[in-house]
C-alpha atoms as a PDB file:
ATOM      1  CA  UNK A   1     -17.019 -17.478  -0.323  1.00  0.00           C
ATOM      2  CA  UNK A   2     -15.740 -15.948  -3.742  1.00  0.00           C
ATOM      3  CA  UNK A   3     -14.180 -12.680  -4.412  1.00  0.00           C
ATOM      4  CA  UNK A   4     -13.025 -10.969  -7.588  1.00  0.00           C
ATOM      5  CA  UNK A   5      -9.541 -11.016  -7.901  1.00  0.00           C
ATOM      6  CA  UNK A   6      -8.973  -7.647  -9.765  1.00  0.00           C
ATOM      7  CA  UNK A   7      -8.605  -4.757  -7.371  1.00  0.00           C
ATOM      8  CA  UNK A   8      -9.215  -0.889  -7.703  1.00  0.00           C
ATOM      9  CA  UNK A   9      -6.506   2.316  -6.990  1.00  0.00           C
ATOM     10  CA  UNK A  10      -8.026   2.653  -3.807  1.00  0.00           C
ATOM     11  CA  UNK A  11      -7.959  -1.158  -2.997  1.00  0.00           C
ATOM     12  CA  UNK A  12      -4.225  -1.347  -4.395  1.00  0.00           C
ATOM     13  CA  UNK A  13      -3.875   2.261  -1.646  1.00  0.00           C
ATOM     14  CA  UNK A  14      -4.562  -0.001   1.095  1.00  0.00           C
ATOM     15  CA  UNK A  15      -2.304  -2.813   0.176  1.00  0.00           C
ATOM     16  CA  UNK A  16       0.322  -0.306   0.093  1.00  0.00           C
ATOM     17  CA  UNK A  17      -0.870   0.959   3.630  1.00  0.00           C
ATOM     18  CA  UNK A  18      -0.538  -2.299   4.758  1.00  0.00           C
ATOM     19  CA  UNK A  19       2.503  -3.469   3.796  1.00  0.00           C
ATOM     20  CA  UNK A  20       4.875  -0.525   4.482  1.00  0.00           C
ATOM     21  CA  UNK A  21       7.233  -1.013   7.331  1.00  0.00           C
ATOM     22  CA  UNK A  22       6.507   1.504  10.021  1.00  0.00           C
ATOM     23  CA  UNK A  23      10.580   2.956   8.891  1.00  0.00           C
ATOM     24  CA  UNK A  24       9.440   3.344   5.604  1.00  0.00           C
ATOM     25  CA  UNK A  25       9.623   7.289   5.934  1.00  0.00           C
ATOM     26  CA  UNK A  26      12.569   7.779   8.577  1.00  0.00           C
ATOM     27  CA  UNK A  27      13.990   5.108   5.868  1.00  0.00           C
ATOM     28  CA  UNK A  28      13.332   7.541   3.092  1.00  0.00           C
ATOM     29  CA  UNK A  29      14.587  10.854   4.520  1.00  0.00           C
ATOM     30  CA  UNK A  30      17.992   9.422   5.799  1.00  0.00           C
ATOM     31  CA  UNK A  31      18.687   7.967   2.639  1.00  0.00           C
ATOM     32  CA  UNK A  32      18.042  11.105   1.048  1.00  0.00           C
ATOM     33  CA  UNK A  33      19.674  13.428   4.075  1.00  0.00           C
ATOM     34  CA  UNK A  34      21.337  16.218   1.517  1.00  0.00           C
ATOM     35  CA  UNK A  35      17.719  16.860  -0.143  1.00  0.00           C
ATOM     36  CA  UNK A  36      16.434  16.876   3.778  1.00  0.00           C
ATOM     37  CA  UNK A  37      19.066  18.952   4.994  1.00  0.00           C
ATOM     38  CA  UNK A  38      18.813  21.508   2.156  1.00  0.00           C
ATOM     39  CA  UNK A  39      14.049  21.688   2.879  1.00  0.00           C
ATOM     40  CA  UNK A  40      15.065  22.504   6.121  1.00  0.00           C
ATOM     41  CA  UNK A  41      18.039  25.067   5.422  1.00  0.00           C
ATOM     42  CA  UNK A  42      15.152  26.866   2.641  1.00  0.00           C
ATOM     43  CA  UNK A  43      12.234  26.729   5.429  1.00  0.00           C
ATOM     44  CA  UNK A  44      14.814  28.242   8.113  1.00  0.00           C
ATOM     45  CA  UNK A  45      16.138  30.972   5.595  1.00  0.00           C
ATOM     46  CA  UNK A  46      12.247  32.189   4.905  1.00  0.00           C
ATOM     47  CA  UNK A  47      10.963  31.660   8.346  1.00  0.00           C
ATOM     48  CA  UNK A  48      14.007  33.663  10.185  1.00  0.00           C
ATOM     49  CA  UNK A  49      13.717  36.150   6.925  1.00  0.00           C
ATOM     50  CA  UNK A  50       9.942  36.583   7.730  1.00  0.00           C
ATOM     51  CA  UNK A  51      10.326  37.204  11.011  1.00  0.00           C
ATOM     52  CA  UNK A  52      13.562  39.693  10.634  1.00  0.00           C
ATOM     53  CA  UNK A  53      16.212  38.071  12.318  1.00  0.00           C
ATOM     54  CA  UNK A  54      17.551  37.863   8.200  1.00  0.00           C
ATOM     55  CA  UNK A  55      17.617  39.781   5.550  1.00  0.00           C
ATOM     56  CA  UNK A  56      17.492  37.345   2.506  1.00  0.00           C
ATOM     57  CA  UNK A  57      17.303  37.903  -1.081  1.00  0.00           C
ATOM     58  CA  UNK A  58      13.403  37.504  -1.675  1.00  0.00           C
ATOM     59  CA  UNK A  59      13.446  36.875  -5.238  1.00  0.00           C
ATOM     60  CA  UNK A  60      16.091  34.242  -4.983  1.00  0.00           C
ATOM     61  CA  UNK A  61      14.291  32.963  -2.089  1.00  0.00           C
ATOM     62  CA  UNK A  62      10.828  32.608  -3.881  1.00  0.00           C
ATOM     63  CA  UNK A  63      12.785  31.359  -7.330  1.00  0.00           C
ATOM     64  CA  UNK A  64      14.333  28.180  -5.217  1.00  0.00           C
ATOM     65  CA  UNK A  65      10.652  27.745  -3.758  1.00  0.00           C
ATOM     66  CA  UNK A  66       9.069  27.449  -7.125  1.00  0.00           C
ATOM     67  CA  UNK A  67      12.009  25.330  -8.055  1.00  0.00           C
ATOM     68  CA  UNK A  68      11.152  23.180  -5.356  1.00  0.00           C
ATOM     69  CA  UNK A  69       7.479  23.075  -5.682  1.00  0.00           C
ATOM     70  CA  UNK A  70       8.315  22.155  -9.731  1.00  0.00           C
ATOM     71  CA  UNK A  71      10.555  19.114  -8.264  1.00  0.00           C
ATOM     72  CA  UNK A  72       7.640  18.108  -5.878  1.00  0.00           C
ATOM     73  CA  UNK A  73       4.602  18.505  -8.613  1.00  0.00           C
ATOM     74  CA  UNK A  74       6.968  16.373 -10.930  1.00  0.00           C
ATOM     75  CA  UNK A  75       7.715  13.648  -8.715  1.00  0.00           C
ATOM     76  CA  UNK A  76       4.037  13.575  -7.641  1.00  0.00           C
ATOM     77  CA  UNK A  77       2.761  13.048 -11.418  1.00  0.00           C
ATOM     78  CA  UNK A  78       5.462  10.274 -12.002  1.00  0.00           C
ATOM     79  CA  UNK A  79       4.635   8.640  -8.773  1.00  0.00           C
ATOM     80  CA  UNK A  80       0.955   8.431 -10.162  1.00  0.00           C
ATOM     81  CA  UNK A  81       1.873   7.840 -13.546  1.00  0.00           C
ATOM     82  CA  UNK A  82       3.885   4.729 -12.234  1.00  0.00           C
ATOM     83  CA  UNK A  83       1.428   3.784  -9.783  1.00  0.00           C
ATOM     84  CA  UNK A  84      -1.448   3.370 -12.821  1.00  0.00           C
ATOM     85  CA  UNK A  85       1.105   0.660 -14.811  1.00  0.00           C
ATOM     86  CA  UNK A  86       1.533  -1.065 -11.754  1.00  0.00           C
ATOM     87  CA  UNK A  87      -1.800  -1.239 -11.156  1.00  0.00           C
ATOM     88  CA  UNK A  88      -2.623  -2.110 -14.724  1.00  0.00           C
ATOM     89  CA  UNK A  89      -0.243  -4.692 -14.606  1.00  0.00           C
ATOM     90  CA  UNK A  90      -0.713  -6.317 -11.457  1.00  0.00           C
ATOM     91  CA  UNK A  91      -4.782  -6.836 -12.305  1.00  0.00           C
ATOM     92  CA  UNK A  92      -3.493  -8.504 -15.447  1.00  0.00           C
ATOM     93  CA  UNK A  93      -1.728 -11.253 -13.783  1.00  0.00           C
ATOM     94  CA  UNK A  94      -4.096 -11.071 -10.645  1.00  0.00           C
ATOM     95  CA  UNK A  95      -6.865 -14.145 -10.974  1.00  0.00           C
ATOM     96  CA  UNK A  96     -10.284 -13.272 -12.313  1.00  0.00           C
ATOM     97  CA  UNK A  97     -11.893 -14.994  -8.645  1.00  0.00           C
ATOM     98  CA  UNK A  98     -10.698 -16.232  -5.284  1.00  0.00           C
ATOM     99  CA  UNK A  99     -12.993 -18.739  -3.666  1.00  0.00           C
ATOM    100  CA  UNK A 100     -12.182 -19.818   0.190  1.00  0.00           C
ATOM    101  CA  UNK A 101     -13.404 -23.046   0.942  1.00  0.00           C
ATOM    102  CA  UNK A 102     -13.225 -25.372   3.623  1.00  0.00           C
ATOM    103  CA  UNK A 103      -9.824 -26.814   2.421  1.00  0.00           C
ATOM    104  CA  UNK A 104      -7.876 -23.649   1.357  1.00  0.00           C
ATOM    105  CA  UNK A 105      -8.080 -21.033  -0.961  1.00  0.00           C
ATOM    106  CA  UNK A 106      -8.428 -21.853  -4.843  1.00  0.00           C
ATOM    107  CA  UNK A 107      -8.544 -19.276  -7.308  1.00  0.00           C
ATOM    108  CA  UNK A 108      -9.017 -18.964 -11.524  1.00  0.00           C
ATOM    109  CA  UNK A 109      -6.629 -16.735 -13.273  1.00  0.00           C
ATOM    110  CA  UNK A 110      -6.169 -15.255 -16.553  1.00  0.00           C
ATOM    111  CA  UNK A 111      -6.223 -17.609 -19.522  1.00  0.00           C
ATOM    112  CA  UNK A 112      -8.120 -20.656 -17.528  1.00  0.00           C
ATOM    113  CA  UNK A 113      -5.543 -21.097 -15.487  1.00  0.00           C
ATOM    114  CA  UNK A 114      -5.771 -22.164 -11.232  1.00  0.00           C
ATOM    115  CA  UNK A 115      -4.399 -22.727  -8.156  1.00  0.00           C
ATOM    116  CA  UNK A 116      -4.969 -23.704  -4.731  1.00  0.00           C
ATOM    117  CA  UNK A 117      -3.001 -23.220  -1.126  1.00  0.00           C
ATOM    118  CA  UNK A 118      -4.113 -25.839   1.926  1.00  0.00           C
ATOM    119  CA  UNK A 119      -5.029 -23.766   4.314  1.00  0.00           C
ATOM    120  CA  UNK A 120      -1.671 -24.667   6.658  1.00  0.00           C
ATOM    121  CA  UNK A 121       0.273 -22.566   3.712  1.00  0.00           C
ATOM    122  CA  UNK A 122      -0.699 -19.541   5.446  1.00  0.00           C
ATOM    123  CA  UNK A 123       0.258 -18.178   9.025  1.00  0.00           C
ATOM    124  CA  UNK A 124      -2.234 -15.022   9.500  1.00  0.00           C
ATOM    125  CA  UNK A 125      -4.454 -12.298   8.043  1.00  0.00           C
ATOM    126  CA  UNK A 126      -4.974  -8.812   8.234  1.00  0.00           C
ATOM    127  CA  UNK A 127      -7.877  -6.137   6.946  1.00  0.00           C
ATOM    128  CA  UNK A 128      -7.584  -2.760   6.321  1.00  0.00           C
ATOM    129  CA  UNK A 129     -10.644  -0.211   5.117  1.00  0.00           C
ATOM    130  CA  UNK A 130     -10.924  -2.097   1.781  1.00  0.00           C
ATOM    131  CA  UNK A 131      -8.798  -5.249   1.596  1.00  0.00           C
ATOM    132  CA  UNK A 132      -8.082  -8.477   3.316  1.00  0.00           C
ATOM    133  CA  UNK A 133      -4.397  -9.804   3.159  1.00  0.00           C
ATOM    134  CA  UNK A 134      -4.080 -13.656   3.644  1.00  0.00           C
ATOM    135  CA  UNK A 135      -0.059 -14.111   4.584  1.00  0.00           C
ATOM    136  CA  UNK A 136       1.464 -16.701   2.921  1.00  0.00           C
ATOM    137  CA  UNK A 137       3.918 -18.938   4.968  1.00  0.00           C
ATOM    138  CA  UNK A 138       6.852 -18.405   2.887  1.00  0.00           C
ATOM    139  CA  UNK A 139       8.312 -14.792   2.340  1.00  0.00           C
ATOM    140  CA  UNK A 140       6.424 -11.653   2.060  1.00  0.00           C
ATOM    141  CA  UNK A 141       3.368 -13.510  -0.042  1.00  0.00           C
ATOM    142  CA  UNK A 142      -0.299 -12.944   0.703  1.00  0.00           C
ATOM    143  CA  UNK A 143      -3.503 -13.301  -1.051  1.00  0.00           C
ATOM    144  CA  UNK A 144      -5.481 -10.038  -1.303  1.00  0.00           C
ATOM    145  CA  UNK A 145      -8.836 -10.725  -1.201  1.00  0.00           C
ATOM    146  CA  UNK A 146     -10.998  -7.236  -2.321  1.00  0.00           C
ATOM    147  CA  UNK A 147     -14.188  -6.639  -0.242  1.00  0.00           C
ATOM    148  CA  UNK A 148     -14.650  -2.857  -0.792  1.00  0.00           C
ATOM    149  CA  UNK A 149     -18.089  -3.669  -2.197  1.00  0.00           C
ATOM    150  CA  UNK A 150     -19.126  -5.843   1.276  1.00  0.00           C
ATOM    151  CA  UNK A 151     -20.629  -4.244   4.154  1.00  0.00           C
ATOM    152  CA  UNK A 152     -19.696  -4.379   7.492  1.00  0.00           C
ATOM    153  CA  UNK A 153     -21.985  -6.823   8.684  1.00  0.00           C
ATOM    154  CA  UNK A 154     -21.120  -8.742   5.882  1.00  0.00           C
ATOM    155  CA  UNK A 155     -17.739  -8.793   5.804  1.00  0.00           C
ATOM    156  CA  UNK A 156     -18.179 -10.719   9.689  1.00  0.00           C
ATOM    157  CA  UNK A 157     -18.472 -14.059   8.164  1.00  0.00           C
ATOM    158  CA  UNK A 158     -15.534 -13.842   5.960  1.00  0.00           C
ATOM    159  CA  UNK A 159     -13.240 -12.679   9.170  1.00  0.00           C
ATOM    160  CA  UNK A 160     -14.729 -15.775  11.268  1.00  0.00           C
ATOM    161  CA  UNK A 161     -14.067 -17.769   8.438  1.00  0.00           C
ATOM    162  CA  UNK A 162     -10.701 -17.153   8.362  1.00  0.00           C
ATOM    163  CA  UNK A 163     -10.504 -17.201  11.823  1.00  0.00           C
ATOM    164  CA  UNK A 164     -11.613 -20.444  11.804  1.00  0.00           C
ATOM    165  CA  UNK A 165      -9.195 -21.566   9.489  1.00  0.00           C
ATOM    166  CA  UNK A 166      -5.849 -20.318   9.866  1.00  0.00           C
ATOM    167  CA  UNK A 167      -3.863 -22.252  11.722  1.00  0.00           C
ATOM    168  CA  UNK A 168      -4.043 -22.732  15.500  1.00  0.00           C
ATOM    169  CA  UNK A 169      -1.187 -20.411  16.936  1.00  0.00           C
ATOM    170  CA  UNK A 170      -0.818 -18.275  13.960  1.00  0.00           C
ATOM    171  CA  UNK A 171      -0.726 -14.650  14.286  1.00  0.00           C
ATOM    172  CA  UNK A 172      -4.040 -12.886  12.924  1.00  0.00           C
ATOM    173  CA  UNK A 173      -3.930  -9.129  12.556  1.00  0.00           C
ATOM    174  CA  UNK A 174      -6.760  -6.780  12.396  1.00  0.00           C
END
């Protein structure tokens, strides 16, 4: 079976899906408590001023809104601005095809370059929407194989495949 090796935005989406830790968020709004605290101080001050329990200052109100809304629309374009280099630069190290075969997965990078991992270098796999992530054994390593372009009924023989070839007694995830 052979697979491009170059992935799209929405591929690259799913990675990211896939490999944030369910405390990614919690994570991100404790770190960040004062920024947290101070949403939720400006949403209390114009929902108890909209429903007359407070008499705010409206303009200074709506000026702090649109200062927040400019924070949010900024972070948003650098987040996709960043997001497009990584993805530029991760398809230019990525390898041009991924071929499983029957004793591991060998692939041909950039500049004629290869490689190959023994099946028993991996311990599991896992598919979301557009991608399939082969999990290396060591660290936080996997293989991402793109099958956006397969169908469902033919993406079944590349999931028995690997079924069939991960290691006994290794975790596969779905």
């Amino acid at each position: 079976m052979q697979f491009t090796g170059k992935v799209t935005e929405a591929d690259l989406n799913d990675v990211r899906k896939m490999t944030l830790s369910k405390m990614y968020w919690p994570k991100l709004l404790l770190a960040n408590w004062y920024g947290t605290a101070l949403i939720l101080m400006l949403v209390w001050a114009t929902i108890a001023g909209l429903l007359g329990q407070i008499n705010p200052n409206w303009r200074a109100l709506a000026v702090i809104w649109g200062v927040v809304g400019a924070i949010v629309l900024w972070a948003v374009y650098r987040t996709k601005r960043a997001q497009a280099r990584e993805l530029t630069q991760l398809n230019a190290t990525l390898a041009d095809n991924i071929s499983l075969t029957n004793d591991g997965v060998k692939w041909d990078g950039p500049n004629g370059a290869t490689g190959f991992l023994p099946w028993r270098n991996f311990k599991g796999w896992r598919e979301r929407g557009r991608v399939v992530l082969v999990d290396q054994c060591e660290g936080n390593r996997f293989v991402i194989l793109p099958i956006a372009q397969l169908s469902e009924i033919e993406r079944l023989p590349v999931r028995q495949f690997l079924q069939s070839h991960i290691p006994p007694g290794a975790p596969t995830f779905r």
